[in-house]
N, C-alpha and C. Protein backbone atom coordinates (compact mmCIF):
# COMPACT_ATOMS: atom_id res chain seq x y z
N UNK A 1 -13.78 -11.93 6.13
CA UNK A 1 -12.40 -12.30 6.38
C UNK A 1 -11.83 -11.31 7.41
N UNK A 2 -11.27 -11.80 8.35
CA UNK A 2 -10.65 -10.91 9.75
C UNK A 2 -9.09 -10.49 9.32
N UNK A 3 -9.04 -9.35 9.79
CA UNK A 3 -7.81 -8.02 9.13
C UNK A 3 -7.41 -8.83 10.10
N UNK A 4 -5.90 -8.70 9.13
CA UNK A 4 -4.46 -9.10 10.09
C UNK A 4 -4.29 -8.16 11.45
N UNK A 5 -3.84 -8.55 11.86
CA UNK A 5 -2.94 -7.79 12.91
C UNK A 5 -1.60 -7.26 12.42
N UNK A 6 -1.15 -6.00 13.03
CA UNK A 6 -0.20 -5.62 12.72
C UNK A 6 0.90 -6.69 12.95
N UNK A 7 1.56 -7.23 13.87
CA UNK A 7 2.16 -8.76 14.05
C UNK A 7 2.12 -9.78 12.83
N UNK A 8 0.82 -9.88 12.92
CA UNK A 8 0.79 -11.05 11.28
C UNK A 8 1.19 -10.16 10.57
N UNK A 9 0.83 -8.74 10.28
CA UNK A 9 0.95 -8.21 8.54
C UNK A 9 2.62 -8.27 8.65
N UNK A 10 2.83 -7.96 9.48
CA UNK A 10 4.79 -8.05 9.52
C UNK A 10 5.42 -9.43 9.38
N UNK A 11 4.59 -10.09 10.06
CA UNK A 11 5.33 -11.72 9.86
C UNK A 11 5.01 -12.05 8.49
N UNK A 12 3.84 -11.98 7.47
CA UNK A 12 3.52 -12.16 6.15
C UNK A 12 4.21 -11.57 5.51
N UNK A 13 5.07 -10.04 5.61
CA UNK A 13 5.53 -9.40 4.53
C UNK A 13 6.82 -10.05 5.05
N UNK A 14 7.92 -10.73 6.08
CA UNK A 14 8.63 -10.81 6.50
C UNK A 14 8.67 -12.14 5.70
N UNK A 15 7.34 -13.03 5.79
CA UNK A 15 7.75 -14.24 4.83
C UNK A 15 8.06 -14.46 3.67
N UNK A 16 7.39 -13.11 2.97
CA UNK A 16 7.50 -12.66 1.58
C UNK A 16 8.78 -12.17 1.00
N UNK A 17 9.34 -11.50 1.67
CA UNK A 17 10.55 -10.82 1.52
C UNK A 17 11.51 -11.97 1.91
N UNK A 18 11.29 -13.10 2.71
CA UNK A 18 12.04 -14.07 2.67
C UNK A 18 12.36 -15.06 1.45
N UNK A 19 10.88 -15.03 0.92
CA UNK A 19 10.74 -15.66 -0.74
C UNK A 19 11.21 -15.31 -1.99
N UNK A 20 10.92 -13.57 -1.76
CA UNK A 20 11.00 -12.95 -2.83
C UNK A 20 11.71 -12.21 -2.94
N UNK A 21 12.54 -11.82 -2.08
CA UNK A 21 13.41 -10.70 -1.75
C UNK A 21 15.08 -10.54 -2.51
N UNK A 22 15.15 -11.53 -3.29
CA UNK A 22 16.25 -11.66 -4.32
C UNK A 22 15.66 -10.75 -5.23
N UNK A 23 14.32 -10.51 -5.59
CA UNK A 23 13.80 -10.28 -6.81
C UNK A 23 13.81 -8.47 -6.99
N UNK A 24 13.83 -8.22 -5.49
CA UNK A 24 14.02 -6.56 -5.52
C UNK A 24 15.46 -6.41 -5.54
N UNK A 25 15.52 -4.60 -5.86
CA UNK A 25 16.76 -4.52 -5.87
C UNK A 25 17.52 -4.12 -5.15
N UNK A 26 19.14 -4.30 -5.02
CA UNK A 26 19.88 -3.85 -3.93
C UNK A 26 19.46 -2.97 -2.93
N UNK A 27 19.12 -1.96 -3.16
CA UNK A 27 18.52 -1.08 -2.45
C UNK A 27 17.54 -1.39 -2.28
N UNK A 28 16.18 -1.79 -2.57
CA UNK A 28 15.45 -2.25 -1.89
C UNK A 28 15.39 -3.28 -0.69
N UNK A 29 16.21 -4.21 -1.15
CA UNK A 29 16.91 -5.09 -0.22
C UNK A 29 17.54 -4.69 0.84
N UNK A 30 18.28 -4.01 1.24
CA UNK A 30 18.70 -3.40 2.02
C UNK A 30 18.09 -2.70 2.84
N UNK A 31 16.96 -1.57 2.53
CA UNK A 31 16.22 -0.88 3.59
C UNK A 31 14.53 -1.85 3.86
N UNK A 32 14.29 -2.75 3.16
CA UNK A 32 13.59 -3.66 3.51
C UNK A 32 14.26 -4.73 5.19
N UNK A 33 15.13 -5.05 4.53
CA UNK A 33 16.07 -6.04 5.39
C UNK A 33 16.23 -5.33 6.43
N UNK A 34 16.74 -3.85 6.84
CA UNK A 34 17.05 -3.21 7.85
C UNK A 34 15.48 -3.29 8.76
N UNK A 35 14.50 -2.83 7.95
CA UNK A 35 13.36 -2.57 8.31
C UNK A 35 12.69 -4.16 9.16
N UNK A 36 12.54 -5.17 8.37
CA UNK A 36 11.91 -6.12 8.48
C UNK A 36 12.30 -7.08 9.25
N UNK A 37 13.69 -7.11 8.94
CA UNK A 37 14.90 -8.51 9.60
C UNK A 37 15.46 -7.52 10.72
N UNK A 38 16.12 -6.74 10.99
CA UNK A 38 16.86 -5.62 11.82
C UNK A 38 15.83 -5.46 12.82
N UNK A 39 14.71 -5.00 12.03
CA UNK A 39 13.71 -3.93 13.13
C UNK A 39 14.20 -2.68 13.36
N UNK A 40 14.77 -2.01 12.49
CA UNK A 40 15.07 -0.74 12.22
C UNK A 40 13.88 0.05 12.08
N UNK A 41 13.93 1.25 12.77
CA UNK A 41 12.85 2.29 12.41
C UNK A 41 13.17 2.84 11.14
N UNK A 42 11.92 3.39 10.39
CA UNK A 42 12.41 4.16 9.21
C UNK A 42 13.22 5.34 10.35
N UNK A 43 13.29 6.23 10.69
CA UNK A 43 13.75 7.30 11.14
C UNK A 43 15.19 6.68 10.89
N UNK A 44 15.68 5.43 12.03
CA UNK A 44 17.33 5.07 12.03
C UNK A 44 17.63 4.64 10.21
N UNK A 45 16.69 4.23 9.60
CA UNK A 45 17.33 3.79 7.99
C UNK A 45 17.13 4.95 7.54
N UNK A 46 16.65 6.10 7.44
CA UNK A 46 16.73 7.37 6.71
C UNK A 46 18.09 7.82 7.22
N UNK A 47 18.07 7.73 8.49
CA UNK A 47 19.50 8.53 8.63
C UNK A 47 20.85 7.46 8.41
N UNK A 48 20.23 6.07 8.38
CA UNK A 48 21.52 5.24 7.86
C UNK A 48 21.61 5.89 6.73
N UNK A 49 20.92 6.20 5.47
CA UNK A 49 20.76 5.91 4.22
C UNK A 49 21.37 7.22 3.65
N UNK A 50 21.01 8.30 4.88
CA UNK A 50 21.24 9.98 4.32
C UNK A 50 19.57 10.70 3.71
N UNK A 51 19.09 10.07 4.30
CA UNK A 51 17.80 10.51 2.91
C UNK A 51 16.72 10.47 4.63
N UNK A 52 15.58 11.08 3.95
CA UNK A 52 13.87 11.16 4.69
C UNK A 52 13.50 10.12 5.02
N UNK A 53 13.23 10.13 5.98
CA UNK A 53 11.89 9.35 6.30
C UNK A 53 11.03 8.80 5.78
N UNK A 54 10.17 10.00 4.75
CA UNK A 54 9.30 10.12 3.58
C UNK A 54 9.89 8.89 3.13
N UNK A 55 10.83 8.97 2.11
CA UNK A 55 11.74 8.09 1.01
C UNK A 55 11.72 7.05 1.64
N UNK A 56 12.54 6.73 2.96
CA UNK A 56 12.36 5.06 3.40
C UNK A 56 11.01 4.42 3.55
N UNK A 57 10.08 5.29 3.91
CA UNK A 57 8.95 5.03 3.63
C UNK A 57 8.01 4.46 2.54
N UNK A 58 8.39 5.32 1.82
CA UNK A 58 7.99 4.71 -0.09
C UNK A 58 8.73 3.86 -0.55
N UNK A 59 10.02 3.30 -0.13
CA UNK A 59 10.53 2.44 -0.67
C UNK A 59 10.15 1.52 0.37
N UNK A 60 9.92 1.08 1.52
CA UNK A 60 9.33 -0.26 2.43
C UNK A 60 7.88 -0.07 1.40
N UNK A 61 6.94 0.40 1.40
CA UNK A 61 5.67 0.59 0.58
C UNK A 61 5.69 -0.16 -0.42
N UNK A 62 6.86 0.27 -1.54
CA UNK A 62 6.69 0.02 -2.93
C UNK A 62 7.52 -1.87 -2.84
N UNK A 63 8.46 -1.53 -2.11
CA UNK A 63 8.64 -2.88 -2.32
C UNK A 63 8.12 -3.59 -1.85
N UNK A 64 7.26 -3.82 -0.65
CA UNK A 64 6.37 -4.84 0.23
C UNK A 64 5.34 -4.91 -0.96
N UNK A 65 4.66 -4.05 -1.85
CA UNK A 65 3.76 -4.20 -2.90
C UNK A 65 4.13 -4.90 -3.94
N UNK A 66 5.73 -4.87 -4.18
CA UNK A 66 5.89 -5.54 -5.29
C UNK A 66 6.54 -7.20 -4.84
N UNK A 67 6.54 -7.43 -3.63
CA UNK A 67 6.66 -8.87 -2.93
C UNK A 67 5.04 -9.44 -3.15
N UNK A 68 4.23 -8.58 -2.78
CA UNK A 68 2.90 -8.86 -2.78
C UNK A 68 2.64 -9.12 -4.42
N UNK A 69 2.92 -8.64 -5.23
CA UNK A 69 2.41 -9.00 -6.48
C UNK A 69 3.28 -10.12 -7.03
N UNK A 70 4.36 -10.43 -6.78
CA UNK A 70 5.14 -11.59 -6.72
C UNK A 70 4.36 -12.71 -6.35
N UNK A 71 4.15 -12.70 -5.27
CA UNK A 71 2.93 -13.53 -4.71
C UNK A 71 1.71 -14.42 -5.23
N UNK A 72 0.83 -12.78 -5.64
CA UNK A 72 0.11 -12.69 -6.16
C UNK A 72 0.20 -13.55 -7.64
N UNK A 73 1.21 -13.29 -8.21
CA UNK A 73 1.82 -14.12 -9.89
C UNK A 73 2.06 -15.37 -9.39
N UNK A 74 2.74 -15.63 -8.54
CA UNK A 74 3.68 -16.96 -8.73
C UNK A 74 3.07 -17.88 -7.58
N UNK A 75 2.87 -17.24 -6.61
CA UNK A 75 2.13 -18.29 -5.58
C UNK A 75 2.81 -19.15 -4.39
N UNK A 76 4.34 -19.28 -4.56
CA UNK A 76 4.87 -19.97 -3.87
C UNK A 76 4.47 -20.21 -2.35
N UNK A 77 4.39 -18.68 -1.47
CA UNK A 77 3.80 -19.13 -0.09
C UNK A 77 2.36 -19.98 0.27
N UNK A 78 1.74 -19.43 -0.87
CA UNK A 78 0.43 -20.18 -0.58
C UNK A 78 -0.03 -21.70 -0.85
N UNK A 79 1.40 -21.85 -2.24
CA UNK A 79 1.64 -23.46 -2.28
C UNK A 79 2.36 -24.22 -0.88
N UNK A 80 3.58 -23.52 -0.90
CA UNK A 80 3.80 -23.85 0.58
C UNK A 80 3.37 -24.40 1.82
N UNK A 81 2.10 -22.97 1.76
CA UNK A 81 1.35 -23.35 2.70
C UNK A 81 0.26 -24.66 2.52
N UNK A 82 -0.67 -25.09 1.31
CA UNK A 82 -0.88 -25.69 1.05
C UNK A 82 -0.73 -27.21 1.04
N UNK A 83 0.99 -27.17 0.52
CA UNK A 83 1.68 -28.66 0.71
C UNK A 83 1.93 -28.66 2.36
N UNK A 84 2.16 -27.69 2.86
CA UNK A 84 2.13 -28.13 4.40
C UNK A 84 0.96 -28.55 5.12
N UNK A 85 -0.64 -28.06 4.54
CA UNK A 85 -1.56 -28.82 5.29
C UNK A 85 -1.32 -30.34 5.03
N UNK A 86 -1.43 -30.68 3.75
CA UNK A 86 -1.57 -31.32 2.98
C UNK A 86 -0.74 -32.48 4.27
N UNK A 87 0.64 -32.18 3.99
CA UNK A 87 1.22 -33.30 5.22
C UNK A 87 0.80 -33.22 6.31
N UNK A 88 0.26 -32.14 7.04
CA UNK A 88 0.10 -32.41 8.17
C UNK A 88 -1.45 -33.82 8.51
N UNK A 89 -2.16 -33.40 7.23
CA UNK A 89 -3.45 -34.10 7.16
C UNK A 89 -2.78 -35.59 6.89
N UNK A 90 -1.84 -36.00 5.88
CA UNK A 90 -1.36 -37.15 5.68
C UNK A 90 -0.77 -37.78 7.04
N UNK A 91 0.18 -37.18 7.66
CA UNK A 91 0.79 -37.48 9.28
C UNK A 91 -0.78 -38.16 10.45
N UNK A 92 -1.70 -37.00 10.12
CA UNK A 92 -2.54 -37.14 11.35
C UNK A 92 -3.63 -38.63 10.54
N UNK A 93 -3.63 -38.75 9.29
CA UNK A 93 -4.12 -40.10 8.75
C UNK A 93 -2.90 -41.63 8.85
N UNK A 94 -1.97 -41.12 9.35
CA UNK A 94 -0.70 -42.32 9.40
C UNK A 94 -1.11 -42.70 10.60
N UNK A 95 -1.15 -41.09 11.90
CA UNK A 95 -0.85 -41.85 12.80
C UNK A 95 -2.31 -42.55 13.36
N UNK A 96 -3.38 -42.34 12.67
CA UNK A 96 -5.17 -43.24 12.84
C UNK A 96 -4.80 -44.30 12.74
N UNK A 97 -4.17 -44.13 11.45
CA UNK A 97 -4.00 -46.14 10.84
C UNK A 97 -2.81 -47.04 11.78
N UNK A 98 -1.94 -46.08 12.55
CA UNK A 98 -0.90 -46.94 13.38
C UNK A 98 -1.72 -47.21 14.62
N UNK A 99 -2.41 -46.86 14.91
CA UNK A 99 -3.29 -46.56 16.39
C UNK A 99 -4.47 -47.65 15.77
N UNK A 100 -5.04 -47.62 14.31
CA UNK A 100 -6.15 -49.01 14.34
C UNK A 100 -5.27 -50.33 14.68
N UNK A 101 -3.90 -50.33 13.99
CA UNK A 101 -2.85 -51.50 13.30
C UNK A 101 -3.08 -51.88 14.92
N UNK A 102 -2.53 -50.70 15.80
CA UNK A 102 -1.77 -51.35 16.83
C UNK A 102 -3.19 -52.31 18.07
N UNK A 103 -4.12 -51.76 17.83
CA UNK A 103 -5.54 -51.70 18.35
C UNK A 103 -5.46 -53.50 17.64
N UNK A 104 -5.63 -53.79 16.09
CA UNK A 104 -6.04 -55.27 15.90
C UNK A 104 -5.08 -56.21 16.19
N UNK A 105 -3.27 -55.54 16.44
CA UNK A 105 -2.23 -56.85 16.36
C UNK A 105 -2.95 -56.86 18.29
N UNK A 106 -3.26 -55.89 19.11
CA UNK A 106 -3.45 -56.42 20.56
C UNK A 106 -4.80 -57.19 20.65
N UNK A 107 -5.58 -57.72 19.75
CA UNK A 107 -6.61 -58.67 19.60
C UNK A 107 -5.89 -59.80 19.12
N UNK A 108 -5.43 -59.93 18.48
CA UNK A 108 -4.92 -61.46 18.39
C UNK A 108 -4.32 -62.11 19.44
């Protein structure tokens, strides 16, 4: 299996935190959100926050882990993702059968 890219790993935790991100708390929410949605450096949210670097650090860490185990339990993105092949495969079987339909009404 091929490692994300830094790009994907941000867009995945960015989707996650879009899903799950009620589930952390205020404060987590907040220096997540600055971090993820903002594009805040930890450096500018430590000094938003009053606190280290270190600290904004462990808290993007701990909560991106606990989005991930959210995940991990409940599943929603991957159903998501799932029901979205799912239509896209149904769409690309509609539009075969409109393309045979239209193929036998121009034989008659």
């Amino acid at each position: 299996m091929a490692l994300d890219t830094p790009l994907q790993a941000r867009g995945r935790a960015l989707a996650l935190y879009e899903r799950y991100g009620a589930l952390l708390t205020d404060h987590q929410r907040e220096v997540v959100d600055l971090y993820l949605r903002s594009d805040w450096s930890l450096a500018e949210i430590a000094e938003h926050q009053g606190t280290s670097r270190a600290a904004v650090h462990d808290i993007v860490r701990r909560s991106t882990q606990a989005l991930q185990e959210y995940e991990r339990r409940l599943g929603l993105l991957s159903e998501a993702a799932r029901r979205h092949r799912a239509v896209e495969a149904l769409e690309r079987e509609l539009d075969d059968l409109r393309r045979r339909i239209g193929r036998l009404e121009g034989v008659r």
